[in-house]
PDB file of N, CA and C in Angstrom:
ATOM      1  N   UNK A   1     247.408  56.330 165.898  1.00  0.00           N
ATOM      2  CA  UNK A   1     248.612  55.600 166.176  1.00  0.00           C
ATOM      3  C   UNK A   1     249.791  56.558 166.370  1.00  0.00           C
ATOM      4  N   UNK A   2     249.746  57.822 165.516  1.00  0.00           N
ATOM      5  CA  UNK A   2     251.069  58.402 165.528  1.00  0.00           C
ATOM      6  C   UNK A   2     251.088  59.432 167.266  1.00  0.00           C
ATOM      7  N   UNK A   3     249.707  59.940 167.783  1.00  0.00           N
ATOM      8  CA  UNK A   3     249.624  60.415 169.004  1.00  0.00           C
ATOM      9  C   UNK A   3     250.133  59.094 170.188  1.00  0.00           C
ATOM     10  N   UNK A   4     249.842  57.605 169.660  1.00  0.00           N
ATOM     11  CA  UNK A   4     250.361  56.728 170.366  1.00  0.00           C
ATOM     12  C   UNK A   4     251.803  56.686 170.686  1.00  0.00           C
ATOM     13  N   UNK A   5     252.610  56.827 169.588  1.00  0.00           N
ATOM     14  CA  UNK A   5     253.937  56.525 169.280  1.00  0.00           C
ATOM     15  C   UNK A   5     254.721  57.911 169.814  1.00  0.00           C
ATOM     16  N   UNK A   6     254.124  58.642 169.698  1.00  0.00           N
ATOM     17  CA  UNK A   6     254.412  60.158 170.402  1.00  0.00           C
ATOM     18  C   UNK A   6     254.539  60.290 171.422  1.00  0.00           C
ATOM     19  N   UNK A   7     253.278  59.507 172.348  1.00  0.00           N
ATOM     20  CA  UNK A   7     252.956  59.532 173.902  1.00  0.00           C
ATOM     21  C   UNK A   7     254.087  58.506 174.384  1.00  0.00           C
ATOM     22  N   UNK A   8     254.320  57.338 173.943  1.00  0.00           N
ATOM     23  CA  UNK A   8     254.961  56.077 174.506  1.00  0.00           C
ATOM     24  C   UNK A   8     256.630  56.445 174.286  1.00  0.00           C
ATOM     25  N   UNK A   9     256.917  57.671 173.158  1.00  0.00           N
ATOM     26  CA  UNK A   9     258.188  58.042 173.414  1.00  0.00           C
ATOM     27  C   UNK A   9     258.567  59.273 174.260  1.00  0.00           C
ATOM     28  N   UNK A  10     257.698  60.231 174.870  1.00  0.00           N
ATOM     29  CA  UNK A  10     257.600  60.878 175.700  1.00  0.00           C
ATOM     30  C   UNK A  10     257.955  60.208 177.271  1.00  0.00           C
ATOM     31  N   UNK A  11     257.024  59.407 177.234  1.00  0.00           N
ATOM     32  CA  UNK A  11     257.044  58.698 178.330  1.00  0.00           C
ATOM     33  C   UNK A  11     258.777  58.112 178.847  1.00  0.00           C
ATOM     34  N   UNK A  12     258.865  56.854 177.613  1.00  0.00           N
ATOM     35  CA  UNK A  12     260.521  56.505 178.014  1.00  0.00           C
ATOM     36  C   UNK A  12     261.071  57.668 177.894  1.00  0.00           C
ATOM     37  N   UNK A  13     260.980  58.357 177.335  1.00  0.00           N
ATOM     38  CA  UNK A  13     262.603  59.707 177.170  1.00  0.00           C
ATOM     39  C   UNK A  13     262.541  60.285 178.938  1.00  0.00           C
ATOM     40  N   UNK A  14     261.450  60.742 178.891  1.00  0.00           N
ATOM     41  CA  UNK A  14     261.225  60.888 180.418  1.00  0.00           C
ATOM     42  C   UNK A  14     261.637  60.180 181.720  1.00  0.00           C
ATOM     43  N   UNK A  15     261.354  58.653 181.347  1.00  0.00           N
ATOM     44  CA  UNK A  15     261.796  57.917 182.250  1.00  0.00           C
ATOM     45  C   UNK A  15     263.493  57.622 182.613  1.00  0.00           C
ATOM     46  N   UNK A  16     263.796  57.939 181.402  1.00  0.00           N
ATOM     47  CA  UNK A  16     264.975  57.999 181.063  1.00  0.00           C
ATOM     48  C   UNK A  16     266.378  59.241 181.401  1.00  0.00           C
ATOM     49  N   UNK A  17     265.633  60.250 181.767  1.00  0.00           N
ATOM     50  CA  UNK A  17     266.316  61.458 181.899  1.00  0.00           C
ATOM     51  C   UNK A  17     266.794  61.479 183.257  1.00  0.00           C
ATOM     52  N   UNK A  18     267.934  61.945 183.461  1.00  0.00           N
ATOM     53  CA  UNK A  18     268.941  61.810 184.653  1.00  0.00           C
ATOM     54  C   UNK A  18     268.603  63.024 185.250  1.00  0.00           C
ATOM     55  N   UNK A  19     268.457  62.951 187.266  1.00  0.00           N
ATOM     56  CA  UNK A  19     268.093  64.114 187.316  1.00  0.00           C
ATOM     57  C   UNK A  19     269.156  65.015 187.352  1.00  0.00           C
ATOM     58  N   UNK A  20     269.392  66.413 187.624  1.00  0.00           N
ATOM     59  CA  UNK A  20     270.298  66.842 187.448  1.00  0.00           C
ATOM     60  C   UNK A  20     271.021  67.243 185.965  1.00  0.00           C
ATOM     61  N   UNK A  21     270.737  66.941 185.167  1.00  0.00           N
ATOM     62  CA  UNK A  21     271.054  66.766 183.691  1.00  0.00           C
ATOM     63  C   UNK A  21     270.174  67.977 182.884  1.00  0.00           C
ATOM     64  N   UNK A  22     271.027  68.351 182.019  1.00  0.00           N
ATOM     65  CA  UNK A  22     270.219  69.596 180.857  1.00  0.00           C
ATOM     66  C   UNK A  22     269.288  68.828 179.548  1.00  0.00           C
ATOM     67  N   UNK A  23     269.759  67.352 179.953  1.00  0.00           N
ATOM     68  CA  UNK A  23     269.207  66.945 178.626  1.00  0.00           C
ATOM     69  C   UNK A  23     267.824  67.277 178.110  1.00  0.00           C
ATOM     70  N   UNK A  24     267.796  67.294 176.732  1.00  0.00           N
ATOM     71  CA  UNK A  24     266.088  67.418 176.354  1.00  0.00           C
ATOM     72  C   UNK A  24     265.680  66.884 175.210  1.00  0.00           C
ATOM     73  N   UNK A  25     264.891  66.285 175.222  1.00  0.00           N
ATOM     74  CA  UNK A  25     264.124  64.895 174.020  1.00  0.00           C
ATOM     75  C   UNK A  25     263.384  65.981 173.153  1.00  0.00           C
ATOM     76  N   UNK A  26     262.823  67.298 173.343  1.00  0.00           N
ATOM     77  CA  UNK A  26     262.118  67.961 172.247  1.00  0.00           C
ATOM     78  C   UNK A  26     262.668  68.069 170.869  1.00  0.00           C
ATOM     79  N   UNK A  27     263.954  68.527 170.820  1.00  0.00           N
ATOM     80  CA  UNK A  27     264.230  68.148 169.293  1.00  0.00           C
ATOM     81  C   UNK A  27     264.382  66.771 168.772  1.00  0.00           C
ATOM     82  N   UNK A  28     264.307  65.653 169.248  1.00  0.00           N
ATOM     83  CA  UNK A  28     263.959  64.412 168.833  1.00  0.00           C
ATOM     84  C   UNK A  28     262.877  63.709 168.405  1.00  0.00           C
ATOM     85  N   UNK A  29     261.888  64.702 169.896  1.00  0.00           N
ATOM     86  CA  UNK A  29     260.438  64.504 169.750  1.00  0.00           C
ATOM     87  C   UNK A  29     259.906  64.755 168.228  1.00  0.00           C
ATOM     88  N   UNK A  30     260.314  66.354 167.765  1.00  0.00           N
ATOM     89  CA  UNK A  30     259.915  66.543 167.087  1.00  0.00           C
ATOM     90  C   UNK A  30     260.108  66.387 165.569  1.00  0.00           C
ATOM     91  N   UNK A  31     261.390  65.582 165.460  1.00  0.00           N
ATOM     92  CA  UNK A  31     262.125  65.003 164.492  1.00  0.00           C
ATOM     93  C   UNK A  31     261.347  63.597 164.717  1.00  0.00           C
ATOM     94  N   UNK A  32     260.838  62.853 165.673  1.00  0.00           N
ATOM     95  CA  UNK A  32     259.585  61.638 165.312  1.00  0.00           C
ATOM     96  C   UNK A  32     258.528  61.869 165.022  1.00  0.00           C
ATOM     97  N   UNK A  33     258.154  63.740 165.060  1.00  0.00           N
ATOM     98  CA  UNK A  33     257.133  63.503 164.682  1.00  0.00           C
ATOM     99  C   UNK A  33     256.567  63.638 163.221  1.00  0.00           C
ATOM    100  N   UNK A  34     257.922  64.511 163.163  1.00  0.00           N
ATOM    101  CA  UNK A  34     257.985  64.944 161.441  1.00  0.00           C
ATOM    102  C   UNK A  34     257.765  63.884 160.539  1.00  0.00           C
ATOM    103  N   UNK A  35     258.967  62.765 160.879  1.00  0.00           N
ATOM    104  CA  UNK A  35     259.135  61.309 160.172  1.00  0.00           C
ATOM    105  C   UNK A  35     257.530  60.970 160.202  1.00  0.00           C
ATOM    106  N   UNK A  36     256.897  60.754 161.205  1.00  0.00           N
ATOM    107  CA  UNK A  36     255.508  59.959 161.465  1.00  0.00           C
ATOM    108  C   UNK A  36     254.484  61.015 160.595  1.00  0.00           C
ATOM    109  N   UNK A  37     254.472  62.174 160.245  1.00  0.00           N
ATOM    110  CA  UNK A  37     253.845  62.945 159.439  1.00  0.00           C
ATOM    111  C   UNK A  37     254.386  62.484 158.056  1.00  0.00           C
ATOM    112  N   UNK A  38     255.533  62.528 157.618  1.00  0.00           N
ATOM    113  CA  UNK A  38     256.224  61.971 156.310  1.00  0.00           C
ATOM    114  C   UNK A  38     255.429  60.607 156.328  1.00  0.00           C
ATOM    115  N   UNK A  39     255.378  59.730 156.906  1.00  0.00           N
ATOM    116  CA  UNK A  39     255.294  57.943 156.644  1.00  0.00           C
ATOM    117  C   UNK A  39     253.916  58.326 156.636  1.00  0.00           C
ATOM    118  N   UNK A  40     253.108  58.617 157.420  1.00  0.00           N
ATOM    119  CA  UNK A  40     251.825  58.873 157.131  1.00  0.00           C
ATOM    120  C   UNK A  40     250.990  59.244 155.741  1.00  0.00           C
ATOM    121  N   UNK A  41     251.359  60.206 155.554  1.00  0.00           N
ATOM    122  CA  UNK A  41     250.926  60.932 154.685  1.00  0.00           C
ATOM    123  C   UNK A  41     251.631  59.869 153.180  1.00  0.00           C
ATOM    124  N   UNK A  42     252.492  59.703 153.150  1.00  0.00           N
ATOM    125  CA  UNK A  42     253.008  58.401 152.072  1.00  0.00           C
ATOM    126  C   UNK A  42     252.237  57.123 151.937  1.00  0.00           C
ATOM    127  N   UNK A  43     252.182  56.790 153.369  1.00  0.00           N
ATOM    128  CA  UNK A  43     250.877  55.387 153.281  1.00  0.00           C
ATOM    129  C   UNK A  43     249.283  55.905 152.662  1.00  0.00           C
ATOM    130  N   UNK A  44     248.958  57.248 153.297  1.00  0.00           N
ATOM    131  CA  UNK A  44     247.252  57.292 152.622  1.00  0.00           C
ATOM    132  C   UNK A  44     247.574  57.664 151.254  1.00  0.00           C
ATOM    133  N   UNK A  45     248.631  58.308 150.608  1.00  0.00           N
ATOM    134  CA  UNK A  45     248.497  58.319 149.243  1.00  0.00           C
ATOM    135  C   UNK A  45     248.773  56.783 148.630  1.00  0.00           C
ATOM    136  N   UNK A  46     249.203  56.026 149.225  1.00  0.00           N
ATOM    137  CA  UNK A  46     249.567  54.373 148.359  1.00  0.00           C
ATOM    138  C   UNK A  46     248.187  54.089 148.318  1.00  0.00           C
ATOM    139  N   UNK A  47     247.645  54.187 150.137  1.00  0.00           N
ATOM    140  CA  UNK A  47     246.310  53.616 150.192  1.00  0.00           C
ATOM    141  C   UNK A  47     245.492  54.071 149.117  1.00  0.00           C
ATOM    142  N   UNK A  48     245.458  55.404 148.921  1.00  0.00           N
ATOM    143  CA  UNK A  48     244.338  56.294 147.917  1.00  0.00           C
ATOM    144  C   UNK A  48     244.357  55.712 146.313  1.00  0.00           C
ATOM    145  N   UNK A  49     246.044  55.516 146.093  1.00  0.00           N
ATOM    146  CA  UNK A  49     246.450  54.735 144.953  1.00  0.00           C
ATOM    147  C   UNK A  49     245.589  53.423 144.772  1.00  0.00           C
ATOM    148  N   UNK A  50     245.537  52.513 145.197  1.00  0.00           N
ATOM    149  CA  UNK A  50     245.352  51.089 145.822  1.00  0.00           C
ATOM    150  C   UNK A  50     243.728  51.044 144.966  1.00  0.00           C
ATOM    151  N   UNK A  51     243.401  51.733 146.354  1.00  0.00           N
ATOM    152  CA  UNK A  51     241.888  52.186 146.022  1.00  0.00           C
ATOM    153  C   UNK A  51     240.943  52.440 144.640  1.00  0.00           C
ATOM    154  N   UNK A  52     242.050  53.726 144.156  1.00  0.00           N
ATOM    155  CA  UNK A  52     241.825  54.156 142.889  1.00  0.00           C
ATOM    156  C   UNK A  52     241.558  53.097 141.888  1.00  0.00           C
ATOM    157  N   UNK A  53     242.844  52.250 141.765  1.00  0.00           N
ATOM    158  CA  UNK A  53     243.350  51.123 141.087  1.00  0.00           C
ATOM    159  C   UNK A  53     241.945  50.352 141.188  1.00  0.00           C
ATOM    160  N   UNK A  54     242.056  49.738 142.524  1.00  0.00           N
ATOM    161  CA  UNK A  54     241.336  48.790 142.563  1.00  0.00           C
ATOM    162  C   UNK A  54     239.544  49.361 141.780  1.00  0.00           C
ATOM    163  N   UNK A  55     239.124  50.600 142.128  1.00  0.00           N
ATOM    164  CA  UNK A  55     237.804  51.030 141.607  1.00  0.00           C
ATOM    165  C   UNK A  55     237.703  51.114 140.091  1.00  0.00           C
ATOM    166  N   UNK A  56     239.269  51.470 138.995  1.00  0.00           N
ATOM    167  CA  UNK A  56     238.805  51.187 137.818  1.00  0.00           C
ATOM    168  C   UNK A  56     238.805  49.765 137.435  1.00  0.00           C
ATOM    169  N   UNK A  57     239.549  48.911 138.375  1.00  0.00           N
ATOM    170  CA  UNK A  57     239.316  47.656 137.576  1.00  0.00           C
ATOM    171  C   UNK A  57     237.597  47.022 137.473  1.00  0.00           C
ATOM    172  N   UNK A  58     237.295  47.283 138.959  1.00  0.00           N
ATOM    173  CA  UNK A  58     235.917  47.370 139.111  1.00  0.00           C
ATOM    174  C   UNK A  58     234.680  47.884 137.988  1.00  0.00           C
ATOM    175  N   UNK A  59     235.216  48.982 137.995  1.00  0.00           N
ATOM    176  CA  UNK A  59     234.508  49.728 136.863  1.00  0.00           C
ATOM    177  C   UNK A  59     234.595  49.207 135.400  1.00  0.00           C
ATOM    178  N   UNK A  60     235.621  48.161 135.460  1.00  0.00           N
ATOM    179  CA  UNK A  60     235.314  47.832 134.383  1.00  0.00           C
ATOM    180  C   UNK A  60     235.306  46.308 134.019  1.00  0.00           C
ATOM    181  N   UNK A  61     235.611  45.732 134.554  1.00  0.00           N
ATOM    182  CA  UNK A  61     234.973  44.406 134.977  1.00  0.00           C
ATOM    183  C   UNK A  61     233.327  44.537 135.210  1.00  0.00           C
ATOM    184  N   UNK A  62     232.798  45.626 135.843  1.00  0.00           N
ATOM    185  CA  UNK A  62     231.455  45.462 135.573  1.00  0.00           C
ATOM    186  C   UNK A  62     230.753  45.841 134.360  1.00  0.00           C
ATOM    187  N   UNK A  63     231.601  46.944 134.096  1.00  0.00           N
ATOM    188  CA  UNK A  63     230.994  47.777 132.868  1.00  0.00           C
ATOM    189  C   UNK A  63     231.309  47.098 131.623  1.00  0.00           C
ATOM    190  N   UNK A  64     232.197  45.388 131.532  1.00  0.00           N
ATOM    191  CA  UNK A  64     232.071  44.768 130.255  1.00  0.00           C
ATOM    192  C   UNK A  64     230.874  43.803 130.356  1.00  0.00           C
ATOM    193  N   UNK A  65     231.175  43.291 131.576  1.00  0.00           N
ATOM    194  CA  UNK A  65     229.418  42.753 131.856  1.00  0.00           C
ATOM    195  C   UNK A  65     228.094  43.094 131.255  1.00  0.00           C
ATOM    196  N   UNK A  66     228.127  44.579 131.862  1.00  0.00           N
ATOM    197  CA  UNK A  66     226.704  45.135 131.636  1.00  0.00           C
ATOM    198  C   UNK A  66     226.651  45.336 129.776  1.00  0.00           C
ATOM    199  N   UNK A  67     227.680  46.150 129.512  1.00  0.00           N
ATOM    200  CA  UNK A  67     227.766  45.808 127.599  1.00  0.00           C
ATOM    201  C   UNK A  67     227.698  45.184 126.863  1.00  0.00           C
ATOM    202  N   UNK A  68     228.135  43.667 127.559  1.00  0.00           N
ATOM    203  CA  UNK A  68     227.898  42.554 126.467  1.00  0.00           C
ATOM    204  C   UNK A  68     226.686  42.430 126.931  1.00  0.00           C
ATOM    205  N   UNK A  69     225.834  42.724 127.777  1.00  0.00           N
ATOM    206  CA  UNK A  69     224.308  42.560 127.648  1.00  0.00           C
ATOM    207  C   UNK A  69     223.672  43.328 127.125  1.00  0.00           C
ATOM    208  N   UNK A  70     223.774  44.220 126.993  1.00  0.00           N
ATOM    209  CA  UNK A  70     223.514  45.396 126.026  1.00  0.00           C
ATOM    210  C   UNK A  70     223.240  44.905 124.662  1.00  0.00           C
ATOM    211  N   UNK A  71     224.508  44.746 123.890  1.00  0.00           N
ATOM    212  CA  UNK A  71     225.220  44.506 122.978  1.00  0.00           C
ATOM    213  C   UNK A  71     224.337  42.800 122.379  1.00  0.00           C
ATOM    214  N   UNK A  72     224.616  42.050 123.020  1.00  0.00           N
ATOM    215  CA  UNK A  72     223.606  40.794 122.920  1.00  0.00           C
ATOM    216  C   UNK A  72     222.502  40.877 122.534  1.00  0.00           C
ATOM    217  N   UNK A  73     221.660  41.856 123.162  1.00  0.00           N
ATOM    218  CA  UNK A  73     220.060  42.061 122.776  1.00  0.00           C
ATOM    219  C   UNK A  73     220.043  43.086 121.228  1.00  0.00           C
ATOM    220  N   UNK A  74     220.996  43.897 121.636  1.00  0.00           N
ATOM    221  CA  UNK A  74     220.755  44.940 120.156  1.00  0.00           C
ATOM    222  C   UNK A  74     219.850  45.541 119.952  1.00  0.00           C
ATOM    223  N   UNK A  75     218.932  46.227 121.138  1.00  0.00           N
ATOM    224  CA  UNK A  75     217.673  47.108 121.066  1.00  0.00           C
ATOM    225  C   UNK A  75     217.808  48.631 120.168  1.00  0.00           C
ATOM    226  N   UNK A  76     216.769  48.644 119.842  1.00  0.00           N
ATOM    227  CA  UNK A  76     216.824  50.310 119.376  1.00  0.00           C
ATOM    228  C   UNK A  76     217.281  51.070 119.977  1.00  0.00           C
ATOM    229  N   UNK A  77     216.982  51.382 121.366  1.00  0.00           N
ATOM    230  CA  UNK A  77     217.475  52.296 122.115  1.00  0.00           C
ATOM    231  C   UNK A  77     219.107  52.142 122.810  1.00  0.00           C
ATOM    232  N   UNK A  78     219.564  51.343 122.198  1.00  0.00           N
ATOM    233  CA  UNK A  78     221.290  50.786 122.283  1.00  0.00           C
ATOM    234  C   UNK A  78     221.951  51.914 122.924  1.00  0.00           C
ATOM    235  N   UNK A  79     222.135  53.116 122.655  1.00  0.00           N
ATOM    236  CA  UNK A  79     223.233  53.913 123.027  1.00  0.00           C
ATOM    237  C   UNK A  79     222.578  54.732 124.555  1.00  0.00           C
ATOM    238  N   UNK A  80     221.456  54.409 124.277  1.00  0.00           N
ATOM    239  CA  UNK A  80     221.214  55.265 125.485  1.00  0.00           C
ATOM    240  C   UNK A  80     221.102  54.551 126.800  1.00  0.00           C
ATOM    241  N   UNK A  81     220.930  52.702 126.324  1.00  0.00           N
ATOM    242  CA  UNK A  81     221.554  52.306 127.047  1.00  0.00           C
ATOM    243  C   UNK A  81     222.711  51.710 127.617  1.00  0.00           C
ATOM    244  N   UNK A  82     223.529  52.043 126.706  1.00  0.00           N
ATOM    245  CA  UNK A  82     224.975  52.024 127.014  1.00  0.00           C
ATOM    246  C   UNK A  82     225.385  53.013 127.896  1.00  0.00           C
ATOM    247  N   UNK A  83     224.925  54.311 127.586  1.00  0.00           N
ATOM    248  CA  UNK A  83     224.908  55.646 128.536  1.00  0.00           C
ATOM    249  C   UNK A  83     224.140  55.266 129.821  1.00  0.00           C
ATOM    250  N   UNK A  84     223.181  54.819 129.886  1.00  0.00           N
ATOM    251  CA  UNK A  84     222.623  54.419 131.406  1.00  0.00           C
ATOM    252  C   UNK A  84     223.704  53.815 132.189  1.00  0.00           C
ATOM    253  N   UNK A  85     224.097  52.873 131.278  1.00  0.00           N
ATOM    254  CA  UNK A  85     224.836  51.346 132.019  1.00  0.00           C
ATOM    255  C   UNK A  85     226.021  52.294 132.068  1.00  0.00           C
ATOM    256  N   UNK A  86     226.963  52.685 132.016  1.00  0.00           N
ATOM    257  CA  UNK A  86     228.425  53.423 132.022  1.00  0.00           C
ATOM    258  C   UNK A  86     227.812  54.616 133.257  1.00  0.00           C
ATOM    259  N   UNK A  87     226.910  55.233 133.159  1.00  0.00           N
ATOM    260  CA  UNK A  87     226.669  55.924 134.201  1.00  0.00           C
ATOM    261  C   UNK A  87     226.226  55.443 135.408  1.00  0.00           C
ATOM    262  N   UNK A  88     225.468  54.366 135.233  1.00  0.00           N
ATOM    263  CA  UNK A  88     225.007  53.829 136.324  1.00  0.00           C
ATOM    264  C   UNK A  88     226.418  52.627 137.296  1.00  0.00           C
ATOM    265  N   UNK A  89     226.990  52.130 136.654  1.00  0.00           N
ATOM    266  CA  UNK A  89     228.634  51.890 137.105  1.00  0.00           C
ATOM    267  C   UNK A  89     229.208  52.422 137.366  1.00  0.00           C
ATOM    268  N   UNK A  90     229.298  53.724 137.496  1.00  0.00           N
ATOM    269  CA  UNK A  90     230.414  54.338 137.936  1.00  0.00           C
ATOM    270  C   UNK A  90     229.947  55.283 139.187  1.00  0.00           C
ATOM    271  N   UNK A  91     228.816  55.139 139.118  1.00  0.00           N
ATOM    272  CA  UNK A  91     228.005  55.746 140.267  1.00  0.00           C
ATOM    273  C   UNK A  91     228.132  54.546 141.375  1.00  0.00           C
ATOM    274  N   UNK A  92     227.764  53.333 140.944  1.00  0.00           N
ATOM    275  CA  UNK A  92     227.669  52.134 141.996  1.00  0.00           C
ATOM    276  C   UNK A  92     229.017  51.812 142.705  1.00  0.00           C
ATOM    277  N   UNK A  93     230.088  52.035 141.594  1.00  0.00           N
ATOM    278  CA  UNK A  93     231.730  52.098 142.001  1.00  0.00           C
ATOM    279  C   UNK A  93     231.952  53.092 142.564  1.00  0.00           C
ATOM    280  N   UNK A  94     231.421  54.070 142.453  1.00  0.00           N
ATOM    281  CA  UNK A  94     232.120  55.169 143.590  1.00  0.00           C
ATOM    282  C   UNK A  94     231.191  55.367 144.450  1.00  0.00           C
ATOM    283  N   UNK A  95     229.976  54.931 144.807  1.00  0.00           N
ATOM    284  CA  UNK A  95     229.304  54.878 145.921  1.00  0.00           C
ATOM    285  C   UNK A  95     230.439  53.551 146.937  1.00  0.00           C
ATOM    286  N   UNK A  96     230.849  52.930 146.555  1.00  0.00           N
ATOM    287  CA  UNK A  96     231.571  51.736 146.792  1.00  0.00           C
ATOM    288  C   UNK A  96     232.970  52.034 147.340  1.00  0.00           C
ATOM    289  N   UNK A  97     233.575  52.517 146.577  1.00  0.00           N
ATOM    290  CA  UNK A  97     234.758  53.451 146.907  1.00  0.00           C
ATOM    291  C   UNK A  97     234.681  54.075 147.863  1.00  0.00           C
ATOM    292  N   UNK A  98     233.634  55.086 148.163  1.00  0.00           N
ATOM    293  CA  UNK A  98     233.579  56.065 149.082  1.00  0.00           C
ATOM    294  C   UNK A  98     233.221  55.132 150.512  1.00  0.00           C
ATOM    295  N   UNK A  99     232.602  54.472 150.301  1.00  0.00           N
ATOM    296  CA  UNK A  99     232.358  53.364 151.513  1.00  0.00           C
ATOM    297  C   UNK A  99     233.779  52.570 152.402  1.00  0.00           C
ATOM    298  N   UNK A 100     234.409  52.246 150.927  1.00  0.00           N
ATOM    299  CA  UNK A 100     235.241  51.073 151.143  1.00  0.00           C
ATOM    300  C   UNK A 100     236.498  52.376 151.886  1.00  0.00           C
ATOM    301  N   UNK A 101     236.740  53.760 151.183  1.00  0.00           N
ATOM    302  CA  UNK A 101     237.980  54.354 151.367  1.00  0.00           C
ATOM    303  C   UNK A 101     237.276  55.384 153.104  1.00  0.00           C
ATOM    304  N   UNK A 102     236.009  55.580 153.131  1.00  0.00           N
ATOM    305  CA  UNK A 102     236.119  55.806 154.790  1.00  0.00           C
ATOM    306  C   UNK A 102     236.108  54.849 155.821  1.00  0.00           C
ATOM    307  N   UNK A 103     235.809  53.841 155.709  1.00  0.00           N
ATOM    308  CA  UNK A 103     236.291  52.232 155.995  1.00  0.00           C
ATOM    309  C   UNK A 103     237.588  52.059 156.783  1.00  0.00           C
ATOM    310  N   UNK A 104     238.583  52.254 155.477  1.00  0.00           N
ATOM    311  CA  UNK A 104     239.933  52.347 155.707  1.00  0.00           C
ATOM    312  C   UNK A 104     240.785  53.549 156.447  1.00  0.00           C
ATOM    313  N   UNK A 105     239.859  54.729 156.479  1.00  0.00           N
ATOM    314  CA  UNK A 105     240.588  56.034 157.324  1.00  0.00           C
ATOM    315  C   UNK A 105     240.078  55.508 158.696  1.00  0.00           C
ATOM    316  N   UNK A 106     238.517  54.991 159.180  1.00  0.00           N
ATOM    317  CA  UNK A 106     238.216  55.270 160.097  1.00  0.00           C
ATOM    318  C   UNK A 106     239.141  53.961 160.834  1.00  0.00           C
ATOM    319  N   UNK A 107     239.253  53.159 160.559  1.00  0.00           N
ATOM    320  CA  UNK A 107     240.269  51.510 160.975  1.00  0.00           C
ATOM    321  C   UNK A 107     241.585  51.723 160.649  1.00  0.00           C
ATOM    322  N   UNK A 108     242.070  52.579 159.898  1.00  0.00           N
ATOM    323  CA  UNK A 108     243.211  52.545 159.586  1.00  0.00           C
ATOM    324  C   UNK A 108     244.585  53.071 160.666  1.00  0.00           C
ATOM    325  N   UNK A 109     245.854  52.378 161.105  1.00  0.00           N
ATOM    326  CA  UNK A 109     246.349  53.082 162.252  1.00  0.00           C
ATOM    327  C   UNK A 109     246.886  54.047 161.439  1.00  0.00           C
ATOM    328  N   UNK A 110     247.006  54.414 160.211  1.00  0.00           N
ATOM    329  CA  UNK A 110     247.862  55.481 159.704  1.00  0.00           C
ATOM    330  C   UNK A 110     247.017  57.416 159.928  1.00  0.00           C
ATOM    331  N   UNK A 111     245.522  56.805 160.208  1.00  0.00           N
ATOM    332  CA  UNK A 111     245.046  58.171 159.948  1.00  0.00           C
ATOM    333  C   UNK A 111     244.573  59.041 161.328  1.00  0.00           C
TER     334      UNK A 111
END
């Protein structure tokens, strides 16, 4: 999007320029492009935020699930499967994450 917004103001500044005239859009250009590097880079860290957020709630919304089943049965081997289940969630959440957050770069107009 930001090579879009780059190209489409190239274009009018161009269309725009008187002939005969010294004028020149490059230091403007490049003062939109700075801004569009600033806003950019601000949106994928919210996005990354977002994300984050959203994967511990995940992580643990599942991971009280899987404990009170745990916890319910009360097997001998209890802790080790508590250690399965906490490892095995957070593996499934960030297999998930990683899905959901290249998802959002590859669709996203910010990236």
């Amino acid at each position: 999007m930001t090579e879009a917004v780059l190209g489409d103001f190239q274009r009018q500044a161009s269309a725009m320029r008187l002939d005969g005239t010294d004028w020149d859009h490059s230091e403007i250009a490049e003062a939109l492009a700075e801004g569009l590097r600033i806003l950019t880079n601000e949106r994928k860290e919210v996005e990354v935020e977002r994300l984050m957020n959203q994967l511990q709630r995940s992580v643990r919304t599942n991971l009280q699930d899987d404990l009170a089943d745990i916890f319910a049965k009360s097997p001998r081997d209890l802790w080790e499967r508590v250690g399965g289940a906490v490892a095995a969630t957070v593996q499934r959440e960030k297999t998930s994450a990683t899905k959901r957050l290249s998802g959002a770069c590859r669709g996203s107009p910010w990236g």
